[in-house]
PDB file of N, CA and C in Angstrom:
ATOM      1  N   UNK A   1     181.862 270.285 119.401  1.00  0.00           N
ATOM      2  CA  UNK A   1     180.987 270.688 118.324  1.00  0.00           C
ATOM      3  C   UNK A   1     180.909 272.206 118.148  1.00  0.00           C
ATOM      4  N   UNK A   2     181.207 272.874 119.343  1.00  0.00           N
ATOM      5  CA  UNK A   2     181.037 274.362 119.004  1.00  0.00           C
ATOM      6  C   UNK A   2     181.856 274.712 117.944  1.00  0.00           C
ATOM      7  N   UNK A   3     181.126 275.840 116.979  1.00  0.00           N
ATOM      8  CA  UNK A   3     181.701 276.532 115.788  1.00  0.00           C
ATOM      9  C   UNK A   3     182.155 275.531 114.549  1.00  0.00           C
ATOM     10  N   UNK A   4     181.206 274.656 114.704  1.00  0.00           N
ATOM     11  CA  UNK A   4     180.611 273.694 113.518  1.00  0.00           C
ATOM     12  C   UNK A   4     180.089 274.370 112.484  1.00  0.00           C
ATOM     13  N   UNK A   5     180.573 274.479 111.382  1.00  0.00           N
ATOM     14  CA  UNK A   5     179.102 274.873 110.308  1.00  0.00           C
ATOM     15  C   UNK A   5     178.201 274.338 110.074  1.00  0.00           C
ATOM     16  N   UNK A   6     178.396 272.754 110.472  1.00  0.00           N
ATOM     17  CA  UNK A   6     177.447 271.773 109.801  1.00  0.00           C
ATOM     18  C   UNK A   6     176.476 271.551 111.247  1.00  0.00           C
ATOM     19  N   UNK A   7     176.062 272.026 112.113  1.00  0.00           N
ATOM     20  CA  UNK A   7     175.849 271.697 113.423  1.00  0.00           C
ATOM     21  C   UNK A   7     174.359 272.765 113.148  1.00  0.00           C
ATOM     22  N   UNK A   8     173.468 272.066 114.000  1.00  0.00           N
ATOM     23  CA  UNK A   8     171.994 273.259 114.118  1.00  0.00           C
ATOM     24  C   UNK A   8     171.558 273.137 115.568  1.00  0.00           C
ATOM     25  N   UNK A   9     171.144 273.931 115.641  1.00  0.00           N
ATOM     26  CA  UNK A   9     170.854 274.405 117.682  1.00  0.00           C
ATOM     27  C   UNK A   9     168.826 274.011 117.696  1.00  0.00           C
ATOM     28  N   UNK A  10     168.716 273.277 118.732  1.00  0.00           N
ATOM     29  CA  UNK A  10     167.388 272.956 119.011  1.00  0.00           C
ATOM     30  C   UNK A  10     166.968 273.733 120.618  1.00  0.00           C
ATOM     31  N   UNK A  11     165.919 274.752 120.270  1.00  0.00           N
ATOM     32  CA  UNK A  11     166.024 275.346 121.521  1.00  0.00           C
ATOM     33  C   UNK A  11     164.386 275.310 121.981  1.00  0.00           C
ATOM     34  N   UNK A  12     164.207 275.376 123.158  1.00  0.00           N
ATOM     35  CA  UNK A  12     163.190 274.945 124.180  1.00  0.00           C
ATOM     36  C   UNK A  12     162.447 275.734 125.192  1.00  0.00           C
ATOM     37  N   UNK A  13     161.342 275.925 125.425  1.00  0.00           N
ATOM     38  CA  UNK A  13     160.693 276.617 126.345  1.00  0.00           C
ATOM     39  C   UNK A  13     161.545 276.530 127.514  1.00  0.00           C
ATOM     40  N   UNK A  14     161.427 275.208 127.770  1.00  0.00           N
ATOM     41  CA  UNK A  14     162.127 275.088 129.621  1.00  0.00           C
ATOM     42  C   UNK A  14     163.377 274.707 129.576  1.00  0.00           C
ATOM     43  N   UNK A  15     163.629 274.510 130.938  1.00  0.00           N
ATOM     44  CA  UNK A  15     164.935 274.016 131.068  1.00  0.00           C
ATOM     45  C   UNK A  15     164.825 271.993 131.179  1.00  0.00           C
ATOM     46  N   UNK A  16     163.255 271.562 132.060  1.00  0.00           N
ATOM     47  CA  UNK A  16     163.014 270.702 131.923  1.00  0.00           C
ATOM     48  C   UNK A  16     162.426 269.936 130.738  1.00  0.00           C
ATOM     49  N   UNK A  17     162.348 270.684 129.895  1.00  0.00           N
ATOM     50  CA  UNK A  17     162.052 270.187 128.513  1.00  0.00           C
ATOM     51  C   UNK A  17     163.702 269.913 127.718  1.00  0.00           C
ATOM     52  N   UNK A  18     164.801 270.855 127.862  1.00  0.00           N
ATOM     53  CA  UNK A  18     165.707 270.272 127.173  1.00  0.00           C
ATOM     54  C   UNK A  18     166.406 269.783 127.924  1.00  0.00           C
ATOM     55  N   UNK A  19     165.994 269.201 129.103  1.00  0.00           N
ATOM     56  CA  UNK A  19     166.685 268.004 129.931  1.00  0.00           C
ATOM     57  C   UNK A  19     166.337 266.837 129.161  1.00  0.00           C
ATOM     58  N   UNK A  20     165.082 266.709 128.972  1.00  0.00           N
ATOM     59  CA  UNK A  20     164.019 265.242 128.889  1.00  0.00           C
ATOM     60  C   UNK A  20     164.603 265.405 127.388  1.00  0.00           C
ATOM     61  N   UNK A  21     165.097 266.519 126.148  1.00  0.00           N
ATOM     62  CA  UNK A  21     165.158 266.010 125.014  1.00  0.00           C
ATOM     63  C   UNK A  21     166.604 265.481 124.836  1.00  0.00           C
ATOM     64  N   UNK A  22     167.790 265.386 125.871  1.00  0.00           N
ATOM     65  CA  UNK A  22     168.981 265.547 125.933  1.00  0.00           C
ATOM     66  C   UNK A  22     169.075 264.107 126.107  1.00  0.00           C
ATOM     67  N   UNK A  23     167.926 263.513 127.360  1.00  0.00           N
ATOM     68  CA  UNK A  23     168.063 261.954 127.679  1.00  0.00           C
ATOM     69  C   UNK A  23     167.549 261.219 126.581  1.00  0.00           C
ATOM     70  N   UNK A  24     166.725 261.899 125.864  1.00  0.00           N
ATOM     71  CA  UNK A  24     165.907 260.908 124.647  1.00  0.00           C
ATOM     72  C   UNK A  24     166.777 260.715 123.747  1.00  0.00           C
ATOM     73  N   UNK A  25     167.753 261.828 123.344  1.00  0.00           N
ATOM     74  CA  UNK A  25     168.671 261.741 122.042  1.00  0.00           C
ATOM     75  C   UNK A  25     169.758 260.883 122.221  1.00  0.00           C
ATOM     76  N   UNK A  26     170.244 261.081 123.978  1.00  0.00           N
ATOM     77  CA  UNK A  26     171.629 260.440 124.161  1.00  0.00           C
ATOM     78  C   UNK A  26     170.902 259.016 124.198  1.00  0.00           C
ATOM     79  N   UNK A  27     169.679 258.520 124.531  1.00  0.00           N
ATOM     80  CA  UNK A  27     169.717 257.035 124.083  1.00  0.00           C
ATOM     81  C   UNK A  27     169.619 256.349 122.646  1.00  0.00           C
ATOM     82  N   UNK A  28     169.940 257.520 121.562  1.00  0.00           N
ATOM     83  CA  UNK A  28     169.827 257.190 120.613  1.00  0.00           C
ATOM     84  C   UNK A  28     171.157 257.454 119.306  1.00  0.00           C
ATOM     85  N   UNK A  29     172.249 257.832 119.992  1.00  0.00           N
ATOM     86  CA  UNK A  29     173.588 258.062 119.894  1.00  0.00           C
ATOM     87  C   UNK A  29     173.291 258.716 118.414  1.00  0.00           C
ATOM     88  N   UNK A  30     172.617 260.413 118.878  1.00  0.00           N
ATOM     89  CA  UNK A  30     172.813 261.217 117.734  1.00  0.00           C
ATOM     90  C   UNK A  30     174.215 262.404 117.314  1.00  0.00           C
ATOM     91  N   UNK A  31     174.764 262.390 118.355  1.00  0.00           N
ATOM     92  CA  UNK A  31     175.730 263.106 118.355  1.00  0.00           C
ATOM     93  C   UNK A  31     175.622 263.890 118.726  1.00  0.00           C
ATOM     94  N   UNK A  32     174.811 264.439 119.598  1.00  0.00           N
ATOM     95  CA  UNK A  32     174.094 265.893 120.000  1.00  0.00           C
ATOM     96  C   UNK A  32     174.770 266.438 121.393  1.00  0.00           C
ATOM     97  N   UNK A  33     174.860 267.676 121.901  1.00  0.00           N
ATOM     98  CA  UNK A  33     175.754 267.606 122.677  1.00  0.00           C
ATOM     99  C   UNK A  33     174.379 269.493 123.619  1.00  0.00           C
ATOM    100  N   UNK A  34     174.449 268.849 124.792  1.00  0.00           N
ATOM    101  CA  UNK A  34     173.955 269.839 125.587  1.00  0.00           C
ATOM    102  C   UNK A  34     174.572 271.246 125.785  1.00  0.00           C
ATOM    103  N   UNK A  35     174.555 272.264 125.188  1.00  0.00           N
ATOM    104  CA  UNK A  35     175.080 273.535 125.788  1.00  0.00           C
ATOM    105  C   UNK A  35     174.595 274.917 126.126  1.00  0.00           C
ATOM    106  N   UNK A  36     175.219 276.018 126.289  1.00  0.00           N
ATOM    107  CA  UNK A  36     174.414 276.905 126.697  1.00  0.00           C
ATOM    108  C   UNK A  36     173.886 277.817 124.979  1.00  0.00           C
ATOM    109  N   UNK A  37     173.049 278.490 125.136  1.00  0.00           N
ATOM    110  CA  UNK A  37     172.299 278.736 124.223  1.00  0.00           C
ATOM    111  C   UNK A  37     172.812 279.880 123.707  1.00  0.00           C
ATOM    112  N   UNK A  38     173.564 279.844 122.231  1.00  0.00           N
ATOM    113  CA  UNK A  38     174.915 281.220 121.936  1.00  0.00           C
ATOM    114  C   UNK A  38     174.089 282.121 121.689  1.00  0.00           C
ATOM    115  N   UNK A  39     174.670 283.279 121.330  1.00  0.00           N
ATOM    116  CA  UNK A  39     174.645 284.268 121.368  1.00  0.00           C
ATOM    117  C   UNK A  39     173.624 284.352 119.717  1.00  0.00           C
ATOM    118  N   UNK A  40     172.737 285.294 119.856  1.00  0.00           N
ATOM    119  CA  UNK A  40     172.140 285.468 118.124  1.00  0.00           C
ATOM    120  C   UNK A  40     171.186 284.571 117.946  1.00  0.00           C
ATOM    121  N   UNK A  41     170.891 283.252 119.049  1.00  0.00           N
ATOM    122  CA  UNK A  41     169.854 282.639 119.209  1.00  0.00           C
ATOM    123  C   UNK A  41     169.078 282.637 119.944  1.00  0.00           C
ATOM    124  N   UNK A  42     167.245 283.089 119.761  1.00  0.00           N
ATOM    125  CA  UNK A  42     166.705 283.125 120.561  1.00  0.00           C
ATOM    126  C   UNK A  42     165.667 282.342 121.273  1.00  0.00           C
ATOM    127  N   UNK A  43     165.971 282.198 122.776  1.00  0.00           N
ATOM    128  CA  UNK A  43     164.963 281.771 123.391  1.00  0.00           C
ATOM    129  C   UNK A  43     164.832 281.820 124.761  1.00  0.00           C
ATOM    130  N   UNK A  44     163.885 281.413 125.278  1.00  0.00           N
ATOM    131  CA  UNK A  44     163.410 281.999 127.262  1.00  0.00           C
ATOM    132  C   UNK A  44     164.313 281.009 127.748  1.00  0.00           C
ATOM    133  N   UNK A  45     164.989 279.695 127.265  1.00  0.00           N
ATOM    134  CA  UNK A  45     165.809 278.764 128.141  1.00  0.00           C
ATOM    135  C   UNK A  45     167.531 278.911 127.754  1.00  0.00           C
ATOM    136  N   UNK A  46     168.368 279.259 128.657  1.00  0.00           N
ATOM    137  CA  UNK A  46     169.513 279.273 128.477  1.00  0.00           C
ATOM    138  C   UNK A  46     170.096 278.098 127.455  1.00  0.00           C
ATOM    139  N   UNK A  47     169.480 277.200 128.056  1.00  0.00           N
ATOM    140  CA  UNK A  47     170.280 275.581 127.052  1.00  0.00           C
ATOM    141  C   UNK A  47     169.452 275.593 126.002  1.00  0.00           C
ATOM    142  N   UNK A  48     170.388 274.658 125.794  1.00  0.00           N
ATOM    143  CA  UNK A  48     169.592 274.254 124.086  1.00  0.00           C
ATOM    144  C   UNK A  48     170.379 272.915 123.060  1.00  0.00           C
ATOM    145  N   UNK A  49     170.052 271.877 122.733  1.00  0.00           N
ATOM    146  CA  UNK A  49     170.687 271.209 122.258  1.00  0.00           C
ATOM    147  C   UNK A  49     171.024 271.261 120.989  1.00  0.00           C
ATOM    148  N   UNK A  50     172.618 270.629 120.396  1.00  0.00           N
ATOM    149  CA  UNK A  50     173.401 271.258 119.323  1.00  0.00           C
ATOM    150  C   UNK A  50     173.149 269.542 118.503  1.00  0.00           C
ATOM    151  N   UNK A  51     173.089 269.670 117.294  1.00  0.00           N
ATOM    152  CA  UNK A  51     173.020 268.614 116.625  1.00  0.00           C
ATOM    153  C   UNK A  51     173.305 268.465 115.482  1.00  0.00           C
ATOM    154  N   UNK A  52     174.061 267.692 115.343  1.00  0.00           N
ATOM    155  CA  UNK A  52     174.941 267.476 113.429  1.00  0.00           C
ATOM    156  C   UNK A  52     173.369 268.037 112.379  1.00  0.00           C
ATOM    157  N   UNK A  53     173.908 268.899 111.718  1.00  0.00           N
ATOM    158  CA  UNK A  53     172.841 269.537 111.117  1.00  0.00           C
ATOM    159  C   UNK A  53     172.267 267.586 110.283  1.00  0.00           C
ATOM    160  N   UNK A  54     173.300 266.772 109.646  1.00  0.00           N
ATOM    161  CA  UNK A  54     172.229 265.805 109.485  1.00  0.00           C
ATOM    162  C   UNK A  54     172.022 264.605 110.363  1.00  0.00           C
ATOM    163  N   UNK A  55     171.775 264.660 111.470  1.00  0.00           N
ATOM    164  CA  UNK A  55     170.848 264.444 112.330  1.00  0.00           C
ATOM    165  C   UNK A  55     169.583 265.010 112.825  1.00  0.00           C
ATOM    166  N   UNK A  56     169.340 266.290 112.260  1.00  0.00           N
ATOM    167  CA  UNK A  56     168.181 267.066 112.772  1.00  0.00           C
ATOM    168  C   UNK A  56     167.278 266.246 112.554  1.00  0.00           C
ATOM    169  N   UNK A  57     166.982 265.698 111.394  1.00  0.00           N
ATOM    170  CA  UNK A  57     165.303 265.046 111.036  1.00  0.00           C
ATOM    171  C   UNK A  57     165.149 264.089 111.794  1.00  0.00           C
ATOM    172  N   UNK A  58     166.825 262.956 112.273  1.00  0.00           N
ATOM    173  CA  UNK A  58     165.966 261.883 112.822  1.00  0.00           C
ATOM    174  C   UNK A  58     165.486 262.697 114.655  1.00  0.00           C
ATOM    175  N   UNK A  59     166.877 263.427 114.939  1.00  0.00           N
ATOM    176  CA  UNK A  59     166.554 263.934 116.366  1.00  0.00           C
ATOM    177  C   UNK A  59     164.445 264.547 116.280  1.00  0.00           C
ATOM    178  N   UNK A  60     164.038 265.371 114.922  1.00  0.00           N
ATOM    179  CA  UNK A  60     163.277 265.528 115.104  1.00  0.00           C
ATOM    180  C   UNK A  60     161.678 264.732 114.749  1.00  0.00           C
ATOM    181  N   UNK A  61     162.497 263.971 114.680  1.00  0.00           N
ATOM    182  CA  UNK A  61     161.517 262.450 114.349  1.00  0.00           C
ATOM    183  C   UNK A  61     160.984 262.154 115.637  1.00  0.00           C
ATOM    184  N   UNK A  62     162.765 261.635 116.309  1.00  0.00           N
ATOM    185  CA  UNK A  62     162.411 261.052 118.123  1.00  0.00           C
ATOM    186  C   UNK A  62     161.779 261.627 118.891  1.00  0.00           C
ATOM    187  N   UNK A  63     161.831 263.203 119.438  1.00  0.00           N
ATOM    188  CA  UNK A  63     161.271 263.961 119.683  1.00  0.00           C
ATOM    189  C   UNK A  63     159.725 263.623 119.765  1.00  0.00           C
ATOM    190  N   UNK A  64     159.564 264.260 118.112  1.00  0.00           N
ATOM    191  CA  UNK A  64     158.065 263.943 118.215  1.00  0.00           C
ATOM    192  C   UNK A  64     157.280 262.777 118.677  1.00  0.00           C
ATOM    193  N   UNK A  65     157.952 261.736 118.111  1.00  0.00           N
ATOM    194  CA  UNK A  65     157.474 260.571 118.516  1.00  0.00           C
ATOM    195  C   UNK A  65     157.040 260.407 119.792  1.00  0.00           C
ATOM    196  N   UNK A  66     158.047 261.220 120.919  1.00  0.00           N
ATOM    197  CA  UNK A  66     158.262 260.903 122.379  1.00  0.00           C
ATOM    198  C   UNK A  66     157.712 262.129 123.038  1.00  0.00           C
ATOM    199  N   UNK A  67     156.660 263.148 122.125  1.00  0.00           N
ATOM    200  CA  UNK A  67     156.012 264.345 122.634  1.00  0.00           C
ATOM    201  C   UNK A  67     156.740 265.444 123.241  1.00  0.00           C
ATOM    202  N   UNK A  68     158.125 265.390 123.203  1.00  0.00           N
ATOM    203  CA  UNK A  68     158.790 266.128 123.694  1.00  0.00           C
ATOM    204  C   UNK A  68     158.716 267.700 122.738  1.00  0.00           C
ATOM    205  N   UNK A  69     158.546 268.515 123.181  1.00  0.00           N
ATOM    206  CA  UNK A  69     158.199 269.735 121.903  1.00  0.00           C
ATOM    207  C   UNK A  69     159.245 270.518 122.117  1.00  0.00           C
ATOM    208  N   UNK A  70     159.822 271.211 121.255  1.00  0.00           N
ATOM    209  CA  UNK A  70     160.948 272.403 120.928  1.00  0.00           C
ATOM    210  C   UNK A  70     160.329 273.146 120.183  1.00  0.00           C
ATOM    211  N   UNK A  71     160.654 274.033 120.503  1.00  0.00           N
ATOM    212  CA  UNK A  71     160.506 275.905 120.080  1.00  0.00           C
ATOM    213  C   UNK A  71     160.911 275.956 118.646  1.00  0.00           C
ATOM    214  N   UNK A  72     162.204 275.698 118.737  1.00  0.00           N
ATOM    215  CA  UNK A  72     163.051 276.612 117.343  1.00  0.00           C
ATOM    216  C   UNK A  72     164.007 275.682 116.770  1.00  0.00           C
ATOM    217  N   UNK A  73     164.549 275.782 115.877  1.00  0.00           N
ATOM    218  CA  UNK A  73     165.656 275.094 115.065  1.00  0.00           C
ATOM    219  C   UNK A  73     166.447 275.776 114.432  1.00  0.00           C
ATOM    220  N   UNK A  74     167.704 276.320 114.896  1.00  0.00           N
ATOM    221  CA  UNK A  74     168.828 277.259 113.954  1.00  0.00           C
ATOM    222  C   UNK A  74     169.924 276.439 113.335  1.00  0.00           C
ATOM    223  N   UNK A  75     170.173 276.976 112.487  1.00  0.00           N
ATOM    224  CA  UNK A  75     171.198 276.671 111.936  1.00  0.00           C
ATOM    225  C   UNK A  75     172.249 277.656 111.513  1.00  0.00           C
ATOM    226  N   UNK A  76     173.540 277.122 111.673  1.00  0.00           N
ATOM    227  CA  UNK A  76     175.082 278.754 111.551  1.00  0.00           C
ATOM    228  C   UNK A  76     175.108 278.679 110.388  1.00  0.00           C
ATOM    229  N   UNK A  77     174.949 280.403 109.874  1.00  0.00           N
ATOM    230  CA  UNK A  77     175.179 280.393 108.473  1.00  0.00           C
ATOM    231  C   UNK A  77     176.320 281.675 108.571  1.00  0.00           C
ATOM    232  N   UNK A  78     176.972 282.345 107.283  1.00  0.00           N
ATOM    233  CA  UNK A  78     177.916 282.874 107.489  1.00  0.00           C
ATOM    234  C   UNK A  78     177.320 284.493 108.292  1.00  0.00           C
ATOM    235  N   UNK A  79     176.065 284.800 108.321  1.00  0.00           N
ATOM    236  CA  UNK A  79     175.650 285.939 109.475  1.00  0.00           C
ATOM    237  C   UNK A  79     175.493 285.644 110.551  1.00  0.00           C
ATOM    238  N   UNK A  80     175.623 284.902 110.737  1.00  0.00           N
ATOM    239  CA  UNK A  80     175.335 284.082 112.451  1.00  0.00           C
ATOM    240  C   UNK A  80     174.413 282.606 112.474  1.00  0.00           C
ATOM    241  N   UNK A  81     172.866 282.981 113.107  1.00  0.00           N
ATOM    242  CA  UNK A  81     172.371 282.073 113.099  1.00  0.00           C
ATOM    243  C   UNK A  81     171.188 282.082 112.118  1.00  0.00           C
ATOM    244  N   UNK A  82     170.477 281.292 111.816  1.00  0.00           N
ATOM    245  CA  UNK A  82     169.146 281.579 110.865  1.00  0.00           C
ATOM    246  C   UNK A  82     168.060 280.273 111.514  1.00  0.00           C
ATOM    247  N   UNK A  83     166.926 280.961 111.773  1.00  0.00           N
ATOM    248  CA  UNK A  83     166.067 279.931 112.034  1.00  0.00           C
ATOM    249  C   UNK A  83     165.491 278.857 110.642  1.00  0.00           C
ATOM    250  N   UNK A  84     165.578 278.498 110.981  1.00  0.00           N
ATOM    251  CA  UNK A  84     164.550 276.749 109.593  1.00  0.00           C
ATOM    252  C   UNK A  84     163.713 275.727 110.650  1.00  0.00           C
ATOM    253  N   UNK A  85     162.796 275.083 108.989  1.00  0.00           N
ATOM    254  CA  UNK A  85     162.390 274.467 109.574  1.00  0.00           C
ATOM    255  C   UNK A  85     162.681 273.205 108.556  1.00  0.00           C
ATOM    256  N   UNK A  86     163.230 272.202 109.106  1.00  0.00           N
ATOM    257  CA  UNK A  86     164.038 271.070 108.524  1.00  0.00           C
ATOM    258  C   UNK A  86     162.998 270.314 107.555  1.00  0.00           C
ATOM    259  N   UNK A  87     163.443 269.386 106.495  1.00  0.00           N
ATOM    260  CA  UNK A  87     162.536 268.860 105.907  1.00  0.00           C
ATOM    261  C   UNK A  87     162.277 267.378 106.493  1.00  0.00           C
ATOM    262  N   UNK A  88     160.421 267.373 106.463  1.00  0.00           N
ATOM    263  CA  UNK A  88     160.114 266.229 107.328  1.00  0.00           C
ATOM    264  C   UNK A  88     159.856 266.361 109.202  1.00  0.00           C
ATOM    265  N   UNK A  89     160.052 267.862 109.377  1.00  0.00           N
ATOM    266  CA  UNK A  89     159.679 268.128 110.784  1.00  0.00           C
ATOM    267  C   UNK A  89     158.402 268.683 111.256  1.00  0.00           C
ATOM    268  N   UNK A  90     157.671 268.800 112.124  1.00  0.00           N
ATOM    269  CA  UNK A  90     156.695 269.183 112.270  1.00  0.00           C
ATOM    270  C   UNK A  90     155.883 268.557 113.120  1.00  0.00           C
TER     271      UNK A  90
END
């Protein structure tokens, strides 16, 4: 998935927080893939999970549902990264 355009980065306070959101997604075969947290995106946890930009809403559906909380939501645009906030998240 790296250097996807269509791909958006979900990033996390902890490291045990984007453990627990990595097991919730992979039981839900979003396509999402665990990596380290690139460059131009910010946050206090190295990882961060990568997700077909349209998968974000349901990944951030499950999530919520399952109390799991994330920080930020980027998405690659042609300057790098840009934070959003997806429609239907919250």
């Amino acid at each position: 998935m790296p250097g996807n355009q269509d791909e958006s980065v979900m990033t996390f306070q902890t490291t045990f927080r984007v453990m627990m959101a990595d097991r919730t997604l992979s039981a839900e075969n979003l396509g999402h893939g665990l990596s380290p947290t690139p460059d131009g995106v910010e946050s206090p946890c190295g990882l961060c999970i990568r997700v077909p930009a349209a998968n974000v809403g349901d990944a951030t559906e499950l999530l919520a549902e399952k109390r799991i909380v994330w920080e930020q939501i980027y998405r690659r645009s042609a300057g790098g990264w840009e934070s959003y906030e997806p429609d239907g998240a919250g």
